[in-house]
Protein backbone atom coordinates (compact mmCIF):
# COMPACT_ATOMS: atom_id res chain seq x y z
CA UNK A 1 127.30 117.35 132.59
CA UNK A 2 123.93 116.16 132.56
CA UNK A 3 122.21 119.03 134.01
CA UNK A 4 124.13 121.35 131.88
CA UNK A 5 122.62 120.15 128.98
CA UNK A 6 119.10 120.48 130.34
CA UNK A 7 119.78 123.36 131.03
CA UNK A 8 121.10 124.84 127.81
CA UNK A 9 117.78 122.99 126.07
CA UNK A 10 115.87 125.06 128.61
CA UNK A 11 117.44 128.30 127.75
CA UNK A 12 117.20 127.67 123.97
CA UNK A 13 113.62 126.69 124.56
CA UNK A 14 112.87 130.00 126.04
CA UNK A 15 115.09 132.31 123.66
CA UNK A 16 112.97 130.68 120.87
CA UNK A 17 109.49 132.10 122.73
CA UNK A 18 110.79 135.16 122.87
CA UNK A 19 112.36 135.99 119.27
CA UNK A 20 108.61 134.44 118.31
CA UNK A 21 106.74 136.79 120.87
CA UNK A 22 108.97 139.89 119.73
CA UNK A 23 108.34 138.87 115.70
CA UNK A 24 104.77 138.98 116.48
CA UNK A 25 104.51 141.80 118.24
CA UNK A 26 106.84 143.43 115.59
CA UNK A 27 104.84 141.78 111.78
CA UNK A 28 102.62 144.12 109.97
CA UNK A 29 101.64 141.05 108.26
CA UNK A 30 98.21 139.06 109.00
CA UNK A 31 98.52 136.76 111.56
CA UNK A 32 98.64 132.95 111.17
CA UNK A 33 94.78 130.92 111.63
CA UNK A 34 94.71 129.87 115.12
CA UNK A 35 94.96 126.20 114.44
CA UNK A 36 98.47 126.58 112.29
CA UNK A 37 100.08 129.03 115.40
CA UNK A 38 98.78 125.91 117.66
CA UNK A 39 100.41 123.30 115.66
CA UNK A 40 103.55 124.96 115.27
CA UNK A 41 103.82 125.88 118.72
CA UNK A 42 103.16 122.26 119.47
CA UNK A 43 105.98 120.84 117.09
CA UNK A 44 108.11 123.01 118.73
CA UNK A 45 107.80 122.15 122.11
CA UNK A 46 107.68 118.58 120.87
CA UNK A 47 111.24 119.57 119.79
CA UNK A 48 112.61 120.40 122.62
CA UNK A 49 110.70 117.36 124.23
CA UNK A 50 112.70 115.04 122.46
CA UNK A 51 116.08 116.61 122.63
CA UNK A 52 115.85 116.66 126.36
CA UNK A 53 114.72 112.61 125.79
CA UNK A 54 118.23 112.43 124.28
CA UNK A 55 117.22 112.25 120.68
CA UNK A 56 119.16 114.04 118.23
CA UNK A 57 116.82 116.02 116.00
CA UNK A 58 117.84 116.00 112.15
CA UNK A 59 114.57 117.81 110.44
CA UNK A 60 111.37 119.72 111.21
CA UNK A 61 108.44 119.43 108.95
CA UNK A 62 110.77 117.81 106.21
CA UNK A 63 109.30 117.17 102.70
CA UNK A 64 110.71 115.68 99.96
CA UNK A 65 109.24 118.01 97.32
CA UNK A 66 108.06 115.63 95.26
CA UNK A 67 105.45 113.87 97.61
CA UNK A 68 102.61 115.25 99.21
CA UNK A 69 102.86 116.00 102.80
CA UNK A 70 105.67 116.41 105.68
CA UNK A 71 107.65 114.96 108.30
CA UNK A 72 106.98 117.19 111.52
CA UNK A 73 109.83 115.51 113.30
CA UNK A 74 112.97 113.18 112.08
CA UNK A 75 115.62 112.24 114.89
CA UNK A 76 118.00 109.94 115.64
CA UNK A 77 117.79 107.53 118.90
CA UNK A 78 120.98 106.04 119.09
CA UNK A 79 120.76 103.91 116.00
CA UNK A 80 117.11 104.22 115.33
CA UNK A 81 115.94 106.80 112.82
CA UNK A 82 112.33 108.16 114.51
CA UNK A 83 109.85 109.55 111.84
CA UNK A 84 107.52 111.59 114.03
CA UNK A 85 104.19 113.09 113.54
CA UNK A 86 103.16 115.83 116.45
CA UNK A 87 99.71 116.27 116.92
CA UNK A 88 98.67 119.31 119.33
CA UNK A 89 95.85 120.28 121.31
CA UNK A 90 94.61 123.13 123.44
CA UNK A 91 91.75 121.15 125.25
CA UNK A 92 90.81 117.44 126.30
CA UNK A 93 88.25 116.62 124.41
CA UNK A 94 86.81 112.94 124.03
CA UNK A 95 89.07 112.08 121.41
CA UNK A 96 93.05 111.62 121.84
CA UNK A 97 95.45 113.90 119.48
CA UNK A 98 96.85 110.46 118.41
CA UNK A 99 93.75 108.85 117.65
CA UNK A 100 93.78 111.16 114.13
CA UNK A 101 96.64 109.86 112.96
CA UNK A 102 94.67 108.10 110.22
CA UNK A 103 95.39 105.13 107.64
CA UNK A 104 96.21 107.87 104.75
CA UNK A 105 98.05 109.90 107.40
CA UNK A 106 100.35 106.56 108.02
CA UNK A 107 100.95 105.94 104.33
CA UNK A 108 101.91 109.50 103.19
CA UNK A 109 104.26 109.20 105.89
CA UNK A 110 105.72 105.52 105.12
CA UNK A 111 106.06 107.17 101.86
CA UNK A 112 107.95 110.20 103.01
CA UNK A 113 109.97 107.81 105.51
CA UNK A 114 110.98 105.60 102.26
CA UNK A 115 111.96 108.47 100.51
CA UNK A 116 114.44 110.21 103.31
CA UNK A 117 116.31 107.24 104.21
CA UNK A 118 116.81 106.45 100.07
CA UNK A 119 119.00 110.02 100.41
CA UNK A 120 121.12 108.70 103.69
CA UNK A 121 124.61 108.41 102.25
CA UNK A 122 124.87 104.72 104.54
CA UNK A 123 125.17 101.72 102.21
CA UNK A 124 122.25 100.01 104.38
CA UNK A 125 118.81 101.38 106.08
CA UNK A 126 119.12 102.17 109.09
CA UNK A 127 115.99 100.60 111.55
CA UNK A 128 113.21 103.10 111.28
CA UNK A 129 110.38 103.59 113.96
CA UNK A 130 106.94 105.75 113.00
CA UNK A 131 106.08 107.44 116.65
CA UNK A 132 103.25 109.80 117.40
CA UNK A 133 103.95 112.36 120.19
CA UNK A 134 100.60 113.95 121.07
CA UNK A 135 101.07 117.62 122.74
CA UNK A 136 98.26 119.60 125.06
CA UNK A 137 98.56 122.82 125.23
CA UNK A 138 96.04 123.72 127.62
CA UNK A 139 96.11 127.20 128.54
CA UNK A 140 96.99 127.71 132.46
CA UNK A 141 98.08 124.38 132.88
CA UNK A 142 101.92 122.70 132.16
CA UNK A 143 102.55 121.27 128.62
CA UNK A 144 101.94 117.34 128.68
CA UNK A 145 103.40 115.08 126.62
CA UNK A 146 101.71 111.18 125.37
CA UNK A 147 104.58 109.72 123.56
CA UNK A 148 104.00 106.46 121.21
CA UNK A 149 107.11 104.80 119.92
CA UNK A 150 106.89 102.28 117.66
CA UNK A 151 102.86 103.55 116.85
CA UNK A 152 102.93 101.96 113.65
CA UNK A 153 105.01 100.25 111.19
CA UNK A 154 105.73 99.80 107.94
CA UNK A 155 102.39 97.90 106.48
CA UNK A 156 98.60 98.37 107.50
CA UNK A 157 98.65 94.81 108.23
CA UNK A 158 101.18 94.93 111.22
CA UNK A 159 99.42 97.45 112.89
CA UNK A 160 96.28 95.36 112.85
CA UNK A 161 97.67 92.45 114.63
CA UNK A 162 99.12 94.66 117.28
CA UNK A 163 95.87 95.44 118.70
């Protein structure tokens, strides 16, 4: 049963390129910057990533429309709800994808975080986990994936001590 369900993900996976490879091919309308086609190409394959992990995915780039910023990921892992930022590359360069996930970067999304699990209908918060899943994209070599659960927490000052 296992294998069926990698294989489905892999199906959906590709049907997805293609309806985005024929809606490009087909818009009269400018194309996206190169750095915004990148990123959502990225959180898409970081998608389909973490559904084949098992996760159960519940939101892309989720905001709450009052806050600034997004969510590029929210799924479920077992109990745990994940809050996960994607960061993509096309190219190793001296710095990591997950090294930019700054201090104001980790509050807008403890904010966000706050804010989606104050709209769960459950009586009591479920445990929440801030991951980073950094994506490379380099062209003529296969997608890799550097996932960090657990990246950060809830205060500035945890993160600290961890290191």
């Amino acid at each position: 049963m296992e294998w069926f369900k990698q294989m489905r993900i892999g199906c959906e996976e590709r049907a997805l390129a293609g309806l985005e490879w024929v809606a490009r091919r087909r818009s009269h309308a400018e194309e996206l910057p190169a750095h915004l086609a990148t990123g959502i190409e990225g959180e898409n394959a970081a998608f389909f990533y973490l559904r084949r992990k098992g996760y159960t995915v519940v939101a892309r780039r989720w905001s709450s429309g009052d806050l600034p910023g997004d969510v590029d990921l929210i799924a479920w892992q077992g109990p745990m709800l994940c809050f996960v930022e994607v960061k993509t590359r096309t190219a190793r360069d001296t710095n990591p994808a997950e090294i930019t996930v700054d201090s104001h970067k980790r509050t807008t999304l403890r904010r966000l975080a706050r804010q989606y699990v104050r709209q769960l209908p459950q009586e009591t918060a479920p445990p929440v986990r801030f991951d980073v899943l950094s994506v490379y994209l380099v062209p003529g070599e296969k997608k890799e994936y550097q996932h960090f659960e657990n990246a950060f927490g809830w205060n500035e000052r945890r993160d600290y001590e961890r290191y």
